[in-house]
Protein backbone atom coordinates (compact mmCIF):
# COMPACT_ATOMS: atom_id res chain seq x y z
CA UNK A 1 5.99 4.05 79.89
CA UNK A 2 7.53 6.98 77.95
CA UNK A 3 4.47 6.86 75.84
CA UNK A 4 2.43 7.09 78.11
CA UNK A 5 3.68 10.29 80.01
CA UNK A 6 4.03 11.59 76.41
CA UNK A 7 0.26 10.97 75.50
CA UNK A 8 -0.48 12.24 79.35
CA UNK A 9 1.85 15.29 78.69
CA UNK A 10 -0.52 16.03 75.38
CA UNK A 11 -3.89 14.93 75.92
CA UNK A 12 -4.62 18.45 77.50
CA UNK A 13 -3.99 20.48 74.29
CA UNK A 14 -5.52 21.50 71.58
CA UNK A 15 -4.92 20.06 67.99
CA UNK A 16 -3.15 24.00 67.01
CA UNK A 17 -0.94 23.64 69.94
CA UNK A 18 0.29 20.27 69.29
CA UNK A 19 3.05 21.45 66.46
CA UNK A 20 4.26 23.66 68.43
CA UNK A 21 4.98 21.18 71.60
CA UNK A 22 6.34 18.45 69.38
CA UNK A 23 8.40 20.52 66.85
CA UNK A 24 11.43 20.82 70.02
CA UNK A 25 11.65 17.18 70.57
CA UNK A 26 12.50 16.44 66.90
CA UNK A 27 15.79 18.80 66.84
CA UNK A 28 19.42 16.53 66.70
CA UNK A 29 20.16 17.65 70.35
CA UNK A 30 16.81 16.81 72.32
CA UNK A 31 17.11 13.37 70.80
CA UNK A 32 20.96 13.17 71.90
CA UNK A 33 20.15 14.48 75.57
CA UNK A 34 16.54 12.07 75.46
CA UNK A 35 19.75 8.78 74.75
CA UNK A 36 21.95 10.03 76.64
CA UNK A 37 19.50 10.39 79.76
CA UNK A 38 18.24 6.29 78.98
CA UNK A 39 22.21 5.65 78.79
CA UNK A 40 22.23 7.08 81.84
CA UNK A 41 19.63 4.95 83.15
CA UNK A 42 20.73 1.88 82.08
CA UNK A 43 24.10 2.18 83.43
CA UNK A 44 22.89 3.14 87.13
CA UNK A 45 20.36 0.35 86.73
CA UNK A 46 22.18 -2.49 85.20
CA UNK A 47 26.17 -1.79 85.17
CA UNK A 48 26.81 -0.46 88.58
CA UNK A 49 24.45 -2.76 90.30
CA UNK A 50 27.12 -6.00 88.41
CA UNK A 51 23.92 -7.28 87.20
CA UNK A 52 23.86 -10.52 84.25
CA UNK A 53 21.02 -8.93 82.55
CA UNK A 54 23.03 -7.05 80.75
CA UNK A 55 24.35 -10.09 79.31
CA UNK A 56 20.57 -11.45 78.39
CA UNK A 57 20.00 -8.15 76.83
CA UNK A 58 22.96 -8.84 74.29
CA UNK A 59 21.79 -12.51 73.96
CA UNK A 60 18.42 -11.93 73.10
CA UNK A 61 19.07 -8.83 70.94
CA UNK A 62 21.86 -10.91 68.95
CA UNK A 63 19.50 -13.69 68.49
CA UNK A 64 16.28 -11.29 67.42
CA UNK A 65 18.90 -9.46 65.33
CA UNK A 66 19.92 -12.38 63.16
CA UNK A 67 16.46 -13.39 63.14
CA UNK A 68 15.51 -9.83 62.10
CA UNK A 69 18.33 -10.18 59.01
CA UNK A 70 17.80 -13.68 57.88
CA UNK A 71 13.82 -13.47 57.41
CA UNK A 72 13.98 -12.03 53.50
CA UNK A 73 16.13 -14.48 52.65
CA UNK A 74 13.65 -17.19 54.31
CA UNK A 75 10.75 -15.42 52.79
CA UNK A 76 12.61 -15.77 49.00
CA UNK A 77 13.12 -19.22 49.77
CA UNK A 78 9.59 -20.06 50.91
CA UNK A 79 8.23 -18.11 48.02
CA UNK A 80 10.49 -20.52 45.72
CA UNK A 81 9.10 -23.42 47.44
CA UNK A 82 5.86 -22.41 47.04
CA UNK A 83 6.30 -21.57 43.72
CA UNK A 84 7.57 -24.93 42.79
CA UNK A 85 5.19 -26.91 44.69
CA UNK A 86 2.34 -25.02 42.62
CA UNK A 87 3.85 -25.79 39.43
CA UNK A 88 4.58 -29.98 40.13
CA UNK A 89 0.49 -30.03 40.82
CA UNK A 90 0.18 -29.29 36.99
């Protein structure tokens, strides 16, 4: 959705105007205010209400996490198997 507005907020300017727009939104505080604000957010939405999803969010994002950290050590070991399983055919 923030993509969106973003693309909705730009699609009216011209390509030389475009650095100029952007440039603000990269500095250390617009970022800070832009997490703050979906901190913000999030709280009003989730905390204050005493709903459980915040509970799924921490679930989900543990388990897509581990996932996440544990797939180059499954790729290695795939590649190993693989590698073996070409070289027993010989």
């Amino acid at each position: 959705m923030a993509m969106r507005q973003f693309y909705n907020e730009i699609r009216g300017l011209k390509v030389k105007e475009l650095p100029g727009y952007v440039k603000p939104m990269m500095s250390i505080s617009y970022i800070k205010k832009a997490i703050e604000k979906g901190l913000d957010r999030y709280h009003a939405k989730y905390i204050q209400t005493s709903s459980v999803e915040p509970l799924y969010h921490v679930c989900f994002g543990g388990m897509a996490l581990s996932y996440l950290l544990a797939l180059p050590e499954e790729r290695r070991h795939l590649e190993h198997q693989q590698h073996a399983k070409d070289h027993s055919s010989h």
